[in-house]
N, C-alpha and C. Protein backbone atom coordinates (compact mmCIF):
# COMPACT_ATOMS: atom_id res chain seq x y z
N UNK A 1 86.60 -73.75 35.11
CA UNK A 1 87.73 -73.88 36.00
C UNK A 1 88.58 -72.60 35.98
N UNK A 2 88.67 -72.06 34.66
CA UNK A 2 89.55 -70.93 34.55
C UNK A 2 88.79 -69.45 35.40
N UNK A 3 87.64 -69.52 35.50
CA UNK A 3 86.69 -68.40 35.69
C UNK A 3 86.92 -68.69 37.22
N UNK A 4 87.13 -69.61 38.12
CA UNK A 4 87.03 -70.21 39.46
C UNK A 4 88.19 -69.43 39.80
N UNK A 5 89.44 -69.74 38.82
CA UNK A 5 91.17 -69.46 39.45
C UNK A 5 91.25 -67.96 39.00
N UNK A 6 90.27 -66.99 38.25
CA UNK A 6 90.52 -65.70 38.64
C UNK A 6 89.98 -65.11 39.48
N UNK A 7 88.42 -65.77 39.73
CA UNK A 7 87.91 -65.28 40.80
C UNK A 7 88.70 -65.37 42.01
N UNK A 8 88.93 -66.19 42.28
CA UNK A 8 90.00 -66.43 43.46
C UNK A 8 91.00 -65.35 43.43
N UNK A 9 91.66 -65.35 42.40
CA UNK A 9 92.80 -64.10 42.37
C UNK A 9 91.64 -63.07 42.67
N UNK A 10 90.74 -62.44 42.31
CA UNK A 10 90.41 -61.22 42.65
C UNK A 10 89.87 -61.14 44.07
N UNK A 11 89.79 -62.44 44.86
CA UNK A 11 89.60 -62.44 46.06
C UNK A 11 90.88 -62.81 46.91
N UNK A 12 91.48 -62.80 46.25
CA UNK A 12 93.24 -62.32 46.98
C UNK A 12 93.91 -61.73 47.01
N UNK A 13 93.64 -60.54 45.68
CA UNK A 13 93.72 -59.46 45.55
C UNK A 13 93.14 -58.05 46.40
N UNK A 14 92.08 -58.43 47.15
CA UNK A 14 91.30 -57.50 47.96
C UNK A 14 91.45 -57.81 49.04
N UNK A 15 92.05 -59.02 49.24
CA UNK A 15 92.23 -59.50 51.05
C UNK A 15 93.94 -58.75 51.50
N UNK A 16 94.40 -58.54 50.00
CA UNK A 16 95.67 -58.20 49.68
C UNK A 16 95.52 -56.25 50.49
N UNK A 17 94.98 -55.95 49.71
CA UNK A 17 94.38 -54.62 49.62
C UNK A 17 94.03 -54.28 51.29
N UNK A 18 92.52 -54.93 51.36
CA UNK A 18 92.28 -55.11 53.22
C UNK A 18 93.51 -55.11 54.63
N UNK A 19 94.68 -56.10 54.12
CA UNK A 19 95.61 -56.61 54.45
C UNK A 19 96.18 -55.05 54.93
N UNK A 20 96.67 -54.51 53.82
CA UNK A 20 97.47 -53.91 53.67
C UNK A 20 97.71 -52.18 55.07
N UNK A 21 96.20 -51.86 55.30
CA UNK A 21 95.41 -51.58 56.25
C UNK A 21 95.74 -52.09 57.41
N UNK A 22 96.11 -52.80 57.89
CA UNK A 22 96.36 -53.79 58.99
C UNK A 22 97.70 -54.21 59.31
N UNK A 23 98.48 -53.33 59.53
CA UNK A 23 99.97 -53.77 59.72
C UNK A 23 100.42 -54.77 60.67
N UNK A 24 99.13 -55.13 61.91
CA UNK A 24 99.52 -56.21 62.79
C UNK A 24 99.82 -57.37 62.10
N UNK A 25 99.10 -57.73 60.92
CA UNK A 25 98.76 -58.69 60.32
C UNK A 25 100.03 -58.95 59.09
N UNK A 26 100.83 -58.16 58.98
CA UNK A 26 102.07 -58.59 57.84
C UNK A 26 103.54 -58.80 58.01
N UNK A 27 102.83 -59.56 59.26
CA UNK A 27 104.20 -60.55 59.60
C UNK A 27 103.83 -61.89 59.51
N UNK A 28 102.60 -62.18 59.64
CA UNK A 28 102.44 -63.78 59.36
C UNK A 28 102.07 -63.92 57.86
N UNK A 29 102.61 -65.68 58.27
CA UNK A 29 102.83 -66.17 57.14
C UNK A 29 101.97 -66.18 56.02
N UNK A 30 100.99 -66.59 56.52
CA UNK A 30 99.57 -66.23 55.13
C UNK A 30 99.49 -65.08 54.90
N UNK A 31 99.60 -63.85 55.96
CA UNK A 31 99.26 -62.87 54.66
C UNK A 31 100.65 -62.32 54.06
N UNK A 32 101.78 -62.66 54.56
CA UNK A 32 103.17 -62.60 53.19
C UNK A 32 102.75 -63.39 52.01
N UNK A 33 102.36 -64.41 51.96
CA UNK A 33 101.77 -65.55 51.05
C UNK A 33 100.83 -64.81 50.40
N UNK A 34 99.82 -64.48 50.96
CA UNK A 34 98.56 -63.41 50.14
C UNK A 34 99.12 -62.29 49.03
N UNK A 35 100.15 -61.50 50.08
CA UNK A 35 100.78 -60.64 48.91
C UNK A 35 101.80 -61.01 47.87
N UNK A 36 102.53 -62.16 48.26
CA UNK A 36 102.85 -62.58 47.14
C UNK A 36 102.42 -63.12 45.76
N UNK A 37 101.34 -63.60 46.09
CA UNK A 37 100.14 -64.00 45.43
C UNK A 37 99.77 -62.79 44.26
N UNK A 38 99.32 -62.22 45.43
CA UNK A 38 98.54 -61.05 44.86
C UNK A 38 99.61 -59.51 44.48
N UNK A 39 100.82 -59.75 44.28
CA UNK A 39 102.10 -58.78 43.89
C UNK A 39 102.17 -59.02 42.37
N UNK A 40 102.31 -60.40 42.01
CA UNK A 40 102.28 -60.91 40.82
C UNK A 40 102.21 -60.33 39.97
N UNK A 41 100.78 -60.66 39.93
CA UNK A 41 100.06 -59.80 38.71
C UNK A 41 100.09 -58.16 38.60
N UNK A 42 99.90 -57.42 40.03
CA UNK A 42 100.53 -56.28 39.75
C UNK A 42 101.20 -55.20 39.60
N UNK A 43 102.54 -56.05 39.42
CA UNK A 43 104.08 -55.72 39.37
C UNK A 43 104.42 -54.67 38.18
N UNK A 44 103.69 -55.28 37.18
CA UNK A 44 103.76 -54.97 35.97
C UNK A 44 103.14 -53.57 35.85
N UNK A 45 102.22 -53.37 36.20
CA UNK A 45 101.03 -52.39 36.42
C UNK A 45 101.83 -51.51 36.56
N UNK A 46 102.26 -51.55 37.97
CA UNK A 46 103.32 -50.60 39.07
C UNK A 46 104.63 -50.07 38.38
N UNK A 47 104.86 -50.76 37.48
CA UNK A 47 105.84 -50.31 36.83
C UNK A 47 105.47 -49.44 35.70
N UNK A 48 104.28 -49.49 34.94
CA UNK A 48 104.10 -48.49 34.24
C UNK A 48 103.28 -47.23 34.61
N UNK A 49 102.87 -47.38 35.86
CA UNK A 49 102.18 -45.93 36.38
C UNK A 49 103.35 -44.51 37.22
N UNK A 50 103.22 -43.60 37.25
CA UNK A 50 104.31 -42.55 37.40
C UNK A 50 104.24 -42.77 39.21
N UNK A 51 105.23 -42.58 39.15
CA UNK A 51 105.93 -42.76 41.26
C UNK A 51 105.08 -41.42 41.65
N UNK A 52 104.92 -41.68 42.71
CA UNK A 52 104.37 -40.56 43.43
C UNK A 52 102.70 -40.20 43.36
N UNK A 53 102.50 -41.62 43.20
CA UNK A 53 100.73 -40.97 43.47
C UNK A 53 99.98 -41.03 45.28
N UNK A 54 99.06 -40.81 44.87
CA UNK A 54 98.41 -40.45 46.25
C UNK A 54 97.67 -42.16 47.01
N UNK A 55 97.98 -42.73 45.96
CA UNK A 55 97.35 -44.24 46.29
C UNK A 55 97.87 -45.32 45.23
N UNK A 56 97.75 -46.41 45.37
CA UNK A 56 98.45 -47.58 44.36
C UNK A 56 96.65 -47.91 43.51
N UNK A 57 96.55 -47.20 42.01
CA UNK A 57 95.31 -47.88 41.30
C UNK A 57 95.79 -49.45 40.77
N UNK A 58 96.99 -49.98 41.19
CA UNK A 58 97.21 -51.38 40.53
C UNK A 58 96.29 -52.42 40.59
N UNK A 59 95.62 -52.39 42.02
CA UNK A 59 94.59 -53.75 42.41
C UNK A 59 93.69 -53.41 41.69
N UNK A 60 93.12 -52.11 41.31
CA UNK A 60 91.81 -51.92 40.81
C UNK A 60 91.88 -52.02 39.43
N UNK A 61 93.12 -51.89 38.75
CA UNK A 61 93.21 -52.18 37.31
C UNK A 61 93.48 -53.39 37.12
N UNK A 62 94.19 -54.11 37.77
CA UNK A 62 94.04 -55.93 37.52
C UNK A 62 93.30 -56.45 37.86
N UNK A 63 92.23 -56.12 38.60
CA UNK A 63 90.89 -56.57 39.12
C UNK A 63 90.09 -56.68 37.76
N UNK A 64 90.18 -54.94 37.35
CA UNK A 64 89.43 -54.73 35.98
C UNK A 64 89.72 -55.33 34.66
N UNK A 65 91.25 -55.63 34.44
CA UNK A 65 91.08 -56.76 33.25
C UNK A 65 91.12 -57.78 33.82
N UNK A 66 91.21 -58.61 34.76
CA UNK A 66 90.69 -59.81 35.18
C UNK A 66 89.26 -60.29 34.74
N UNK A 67 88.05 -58.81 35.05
CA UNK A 67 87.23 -59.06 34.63
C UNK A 67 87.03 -59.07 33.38
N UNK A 68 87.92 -58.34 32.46
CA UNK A 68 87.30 -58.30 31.27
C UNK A 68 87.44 -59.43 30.65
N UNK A 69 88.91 -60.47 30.47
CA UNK A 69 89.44 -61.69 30.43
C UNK A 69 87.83 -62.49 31.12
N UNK A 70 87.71 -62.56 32.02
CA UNK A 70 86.51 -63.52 32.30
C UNK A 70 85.17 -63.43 31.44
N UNK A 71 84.82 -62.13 30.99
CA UNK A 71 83.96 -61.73 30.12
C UNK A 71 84.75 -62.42 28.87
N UNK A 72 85.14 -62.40 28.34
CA UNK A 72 85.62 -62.66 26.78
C UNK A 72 85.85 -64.57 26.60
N UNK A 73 86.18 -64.90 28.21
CA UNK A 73 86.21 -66.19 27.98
C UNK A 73 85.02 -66.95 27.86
């Protein structure tokens, strides 16, 4: 069950990502909902990487211990 509810996060996490690409699309309600979702987890991230990069690595590093957490479980 636990392996189900991260997969899911990492597939809301990339729809997040996809999303983000698509500015028609972030005014409705599901995908505000998506990024909220998917902000969550990497809030934290964002806060410890230095301002001013050329791209956000947050999705790809909570993706990556997501997986590792699924591996260990």
């Amino acid at each position: 069950m636990v392996h189900v509810l991260l997969q899911l996060l990492i597939y809301v996490i990339i729809v997040d990502v996809l999303l983000s690409y698509m500015p028609q699309f972030r005014s409705q309600k599901w995908a505000e909902l998506v990024h909220k979702i998917a902000d969550a987890p990497q809030k934290p991230i964002r806060e410890l990487l230095p301002e001013g990069l050329p791209f956000d690595p947050a999705p790809m590093i909570v993706i990556l211990l997501i997986q590792m957490l699924m591996y260990v479980l």
